[in-house]
Protein backbone atom coordinates (compact mmCIF):
# COMPACT_ATOMS: atom_id res chain seq x y z
CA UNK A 1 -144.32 -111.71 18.87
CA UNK A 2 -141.39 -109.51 17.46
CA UNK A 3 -142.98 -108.96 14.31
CA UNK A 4 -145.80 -107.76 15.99
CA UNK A 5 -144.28 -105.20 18.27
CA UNK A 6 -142.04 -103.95 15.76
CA UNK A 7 -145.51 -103.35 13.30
CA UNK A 8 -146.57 -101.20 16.55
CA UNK A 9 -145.41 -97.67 16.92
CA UNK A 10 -143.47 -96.42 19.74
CA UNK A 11 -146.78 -94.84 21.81
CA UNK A 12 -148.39 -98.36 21.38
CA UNK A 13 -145.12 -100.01 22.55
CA UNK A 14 -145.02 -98.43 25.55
CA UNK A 15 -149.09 -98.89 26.46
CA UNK A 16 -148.30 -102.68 25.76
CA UNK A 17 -145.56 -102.62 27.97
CA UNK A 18 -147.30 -100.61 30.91
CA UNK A 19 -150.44 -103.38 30.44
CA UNK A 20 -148.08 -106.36 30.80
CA UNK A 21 -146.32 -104.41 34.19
CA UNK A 22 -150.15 -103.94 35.59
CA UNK A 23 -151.03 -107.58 34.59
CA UNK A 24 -147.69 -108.88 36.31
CA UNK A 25 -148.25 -107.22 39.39
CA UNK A 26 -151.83 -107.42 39.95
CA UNK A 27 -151.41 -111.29 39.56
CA UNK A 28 -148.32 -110.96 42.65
CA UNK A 29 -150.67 -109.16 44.77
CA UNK A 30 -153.37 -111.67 44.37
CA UNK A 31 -151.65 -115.29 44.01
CA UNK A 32 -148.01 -114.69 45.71
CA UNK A 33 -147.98 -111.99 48.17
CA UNK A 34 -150.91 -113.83 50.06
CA UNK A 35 -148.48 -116.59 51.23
CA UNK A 36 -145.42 -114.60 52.00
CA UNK A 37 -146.06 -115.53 55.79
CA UNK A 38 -146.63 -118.97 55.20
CA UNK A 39 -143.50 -120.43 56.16
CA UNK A 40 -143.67 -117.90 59.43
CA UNK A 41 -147.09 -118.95 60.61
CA UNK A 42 -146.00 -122.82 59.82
CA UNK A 43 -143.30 -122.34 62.17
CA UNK A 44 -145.11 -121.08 64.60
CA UNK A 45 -147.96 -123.98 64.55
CA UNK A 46 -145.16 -126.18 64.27
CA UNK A 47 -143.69 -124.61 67.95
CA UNK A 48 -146.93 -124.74 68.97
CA UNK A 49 -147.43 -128.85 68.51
CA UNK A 50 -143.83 -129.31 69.90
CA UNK A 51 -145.12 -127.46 73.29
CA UNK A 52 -147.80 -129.15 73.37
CA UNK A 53 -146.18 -132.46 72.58
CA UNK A 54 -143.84 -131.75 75.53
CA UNK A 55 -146.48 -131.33 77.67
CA UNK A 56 -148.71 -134.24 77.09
CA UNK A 57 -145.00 -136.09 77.43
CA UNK A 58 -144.65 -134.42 80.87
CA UNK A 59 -148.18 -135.54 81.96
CA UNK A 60 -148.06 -139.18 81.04
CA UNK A 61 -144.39 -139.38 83.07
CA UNK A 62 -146.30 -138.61 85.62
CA UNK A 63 -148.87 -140.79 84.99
CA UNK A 64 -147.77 -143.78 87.45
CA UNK A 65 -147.66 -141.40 90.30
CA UNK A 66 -151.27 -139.89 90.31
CA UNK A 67 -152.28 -143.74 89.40
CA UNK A 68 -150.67 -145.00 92.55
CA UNK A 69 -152.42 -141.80 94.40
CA UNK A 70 -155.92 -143.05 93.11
CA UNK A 71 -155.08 -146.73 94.72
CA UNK A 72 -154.16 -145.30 97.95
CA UNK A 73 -157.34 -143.34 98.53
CA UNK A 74 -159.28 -146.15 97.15
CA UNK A 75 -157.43 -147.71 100.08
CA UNK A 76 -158.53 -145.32 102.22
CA UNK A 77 -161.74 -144.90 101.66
CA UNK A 78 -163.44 -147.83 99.88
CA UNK A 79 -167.08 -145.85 99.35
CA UNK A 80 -165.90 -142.90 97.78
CA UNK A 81 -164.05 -144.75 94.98
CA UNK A 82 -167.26 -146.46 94.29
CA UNK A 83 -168.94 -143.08 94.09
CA UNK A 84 -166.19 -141.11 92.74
CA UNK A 85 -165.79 -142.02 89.03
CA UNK A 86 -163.59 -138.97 87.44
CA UNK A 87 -160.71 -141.18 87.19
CA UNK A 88 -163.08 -143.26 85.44
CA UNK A 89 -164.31 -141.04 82.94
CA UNK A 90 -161.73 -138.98 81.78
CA UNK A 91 -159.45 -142.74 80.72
CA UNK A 92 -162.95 -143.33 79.08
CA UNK A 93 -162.56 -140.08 77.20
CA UNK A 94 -158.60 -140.35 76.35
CA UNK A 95 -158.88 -144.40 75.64
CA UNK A 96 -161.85 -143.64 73.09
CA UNK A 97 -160.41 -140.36 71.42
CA UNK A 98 -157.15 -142.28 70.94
CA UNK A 99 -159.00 -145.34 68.82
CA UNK A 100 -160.82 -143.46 66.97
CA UNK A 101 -157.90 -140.79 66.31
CA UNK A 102 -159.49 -137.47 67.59
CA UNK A 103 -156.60 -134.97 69.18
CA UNK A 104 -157.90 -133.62 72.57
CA UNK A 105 -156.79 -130.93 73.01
CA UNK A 106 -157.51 -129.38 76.18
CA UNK A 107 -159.70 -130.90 78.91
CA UNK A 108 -161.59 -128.75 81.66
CA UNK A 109 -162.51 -129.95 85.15
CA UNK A 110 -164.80 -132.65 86.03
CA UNK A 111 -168.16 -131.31 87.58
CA UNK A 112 -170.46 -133.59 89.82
CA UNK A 113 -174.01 -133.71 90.77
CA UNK A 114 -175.93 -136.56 92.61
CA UNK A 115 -179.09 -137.75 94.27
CA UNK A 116 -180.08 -140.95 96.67
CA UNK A 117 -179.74 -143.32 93.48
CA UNK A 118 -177.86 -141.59 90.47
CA UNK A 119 -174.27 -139.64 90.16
CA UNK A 120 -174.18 -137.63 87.33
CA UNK A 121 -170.69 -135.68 85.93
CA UNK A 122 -169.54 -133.37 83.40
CA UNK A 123 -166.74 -132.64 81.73
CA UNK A 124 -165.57 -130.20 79.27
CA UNK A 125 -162.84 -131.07 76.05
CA UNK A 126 -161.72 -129.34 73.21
CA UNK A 127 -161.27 -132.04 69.96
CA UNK A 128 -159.78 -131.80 66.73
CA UNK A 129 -160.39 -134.35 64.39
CA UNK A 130 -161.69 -135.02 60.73
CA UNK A 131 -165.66 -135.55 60.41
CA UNK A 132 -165.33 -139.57 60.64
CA UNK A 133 -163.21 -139.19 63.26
CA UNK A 134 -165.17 -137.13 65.23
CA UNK A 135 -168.57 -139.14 64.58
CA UNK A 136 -166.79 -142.66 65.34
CA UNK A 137 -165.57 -141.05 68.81
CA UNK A 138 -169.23 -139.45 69.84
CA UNK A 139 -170.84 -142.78 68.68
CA UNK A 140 -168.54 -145.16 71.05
CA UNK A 141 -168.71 -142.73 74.04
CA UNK A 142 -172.14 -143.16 73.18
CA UNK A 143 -172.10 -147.41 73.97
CA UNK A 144 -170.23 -147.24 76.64
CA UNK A 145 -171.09 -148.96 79.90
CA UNK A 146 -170.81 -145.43 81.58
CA UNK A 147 -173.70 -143.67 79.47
CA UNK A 148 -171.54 -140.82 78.41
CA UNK A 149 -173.94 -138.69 76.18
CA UNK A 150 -173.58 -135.17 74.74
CA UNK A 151 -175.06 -132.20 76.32
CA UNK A 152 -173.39 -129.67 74.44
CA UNK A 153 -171.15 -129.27 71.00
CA UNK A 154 -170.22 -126.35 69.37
CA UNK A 155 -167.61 -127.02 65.98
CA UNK A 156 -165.82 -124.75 63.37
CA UNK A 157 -163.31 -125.92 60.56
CA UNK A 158 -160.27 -124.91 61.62
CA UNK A 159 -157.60 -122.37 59.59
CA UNK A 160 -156.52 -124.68 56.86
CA UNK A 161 -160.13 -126.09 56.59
CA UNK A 162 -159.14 -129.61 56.45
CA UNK A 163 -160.04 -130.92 60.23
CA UNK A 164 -162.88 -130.03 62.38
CA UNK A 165 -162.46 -128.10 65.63
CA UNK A 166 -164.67 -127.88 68.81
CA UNK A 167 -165.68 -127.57 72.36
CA UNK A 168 -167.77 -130.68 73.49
CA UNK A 169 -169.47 -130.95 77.12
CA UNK A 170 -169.66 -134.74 78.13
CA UNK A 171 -172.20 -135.96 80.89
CA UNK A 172 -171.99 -139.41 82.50
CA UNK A 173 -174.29 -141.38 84.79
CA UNK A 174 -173.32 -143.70 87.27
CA UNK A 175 -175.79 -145.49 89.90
CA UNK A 176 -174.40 -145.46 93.07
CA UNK A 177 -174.60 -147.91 95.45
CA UNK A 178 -177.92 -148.03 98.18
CA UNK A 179 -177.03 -147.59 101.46
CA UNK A 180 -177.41 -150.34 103.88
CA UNK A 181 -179.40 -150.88 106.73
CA UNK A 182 -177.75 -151.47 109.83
CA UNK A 183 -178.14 -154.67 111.56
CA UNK A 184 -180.11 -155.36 114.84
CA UNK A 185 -183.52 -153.39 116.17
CA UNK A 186 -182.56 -150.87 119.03
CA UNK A 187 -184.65 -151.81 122.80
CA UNK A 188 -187.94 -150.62 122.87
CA UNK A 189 -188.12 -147.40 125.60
CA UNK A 190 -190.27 -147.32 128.44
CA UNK A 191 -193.56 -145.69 128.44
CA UNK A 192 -193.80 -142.50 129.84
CA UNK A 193 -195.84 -142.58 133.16
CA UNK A 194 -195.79 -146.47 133.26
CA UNK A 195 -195.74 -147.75 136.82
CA UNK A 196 -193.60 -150.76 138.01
CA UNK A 197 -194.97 -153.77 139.48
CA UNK A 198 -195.12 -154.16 142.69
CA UNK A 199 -192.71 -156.01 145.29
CA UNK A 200 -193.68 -158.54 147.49
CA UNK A 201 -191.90 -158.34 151.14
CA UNK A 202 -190.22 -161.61 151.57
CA UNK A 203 -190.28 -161.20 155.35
CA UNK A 204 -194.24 -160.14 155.22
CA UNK A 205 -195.69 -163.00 157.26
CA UNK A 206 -199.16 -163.97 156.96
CA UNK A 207 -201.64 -162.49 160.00
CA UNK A 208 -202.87 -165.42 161.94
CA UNK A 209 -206.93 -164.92 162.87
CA UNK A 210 -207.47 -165.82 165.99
CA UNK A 211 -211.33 -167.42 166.98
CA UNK A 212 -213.62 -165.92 168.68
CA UNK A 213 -214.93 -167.40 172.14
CA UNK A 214 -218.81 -167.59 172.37
């Protein structure tokens, strides 16, 4: 490499030089300067997790307590806990999403409709999860004795492109319990206008006929 820049003269010395400098930077700006604020933005996802770690710490504590809540108004009022079945859906959701390894990571509130025979609820999630992940976890809400079903899923990779990320809308049926008839036939009213029988006067004596002389 020497003996070829010294064969060079001075003019095509310099033009080498000025080619290598444009080469050197043009490969910074493409391949280095790019992840300058990589270790910043890891940071920042990694305070991110921790907040989020805290809270879902901070919920579970309080886990026992809002369980305990459920079993008193179950207590109170036996027919709405067979009716009511949010509690029952979103452990559904958590329970499955943790076997099959899918991070929720926000849930909305629980919506309910219902008729004479069928209650029918919604809920709203946010997942992140890998593509197996995410297809195990829709497939065994899918079996469940609750007939959770998808209504609505919208996904997108997510910055690093390695996991999936997406809102899904979950809709469970329940049948609800008939409502019993109640027990005994009420009296039969009067009809309008209907007169009573008649009383016979106990002291009524009979008239005694007297005969006739000729």
């Amino acid at each position: 490499m020497t003996s070829y820049l010294n064969k060079l003269t001075p003019n095509e010395r310099r033009l080498v030089v000025f080619v290598g400098v444009v080469v050197f930077a043009v490969l910074n700006v493409w391949f280095v300067w790019p992840h300058f604020g990589d270790l910043q933005r890891a940071k920042a996802r990694l305070y991110r997790a921790q907040n989020r770690l805290n809270e879902y710490q901070l919920a579970a504590s309080k886990l026992p307590e809002f369980e305990k809540r459920v079993r008193e108004l179950e207590k109170d009022n036996p027919g709405a806990a067979r009716d009511d079945q949010s509690v029952e859906l979103l452990r559904a959701v958590q329970s499955t999403a943790g076997r099959c390894g899918v991070n929720i990571m926000n849930v909305g509130k629980v919506t309910t409709k219902t008729n004479d025979f069928f209650l029918e609820q919604s809920l709203g999630i946010t997942v992140q999860a890998r593509e197996e992940q995410l297809v195990k976890f829709l497939y065994e809400l899918g079996t469940s004795d609750s007939i959770i079903r998808v209504r609505a899923l919208s996904l997108r990779p997510d910055p690093p492109r390695m996991q999936l990320g997406g809102n899904v809308t979950l809709v469970a049926s329940y049948q609800r319990k008939p409502l019993q008839k109640q027990a005994g036939s009420a009296p039969v009213p009067a009809r309008a206008g209907a007169l009573p029988p008649p009383r016979q006067d106990a002291t009524a004596r009979p008239a005694s006929s007297t005969a006739k002389k000729p």
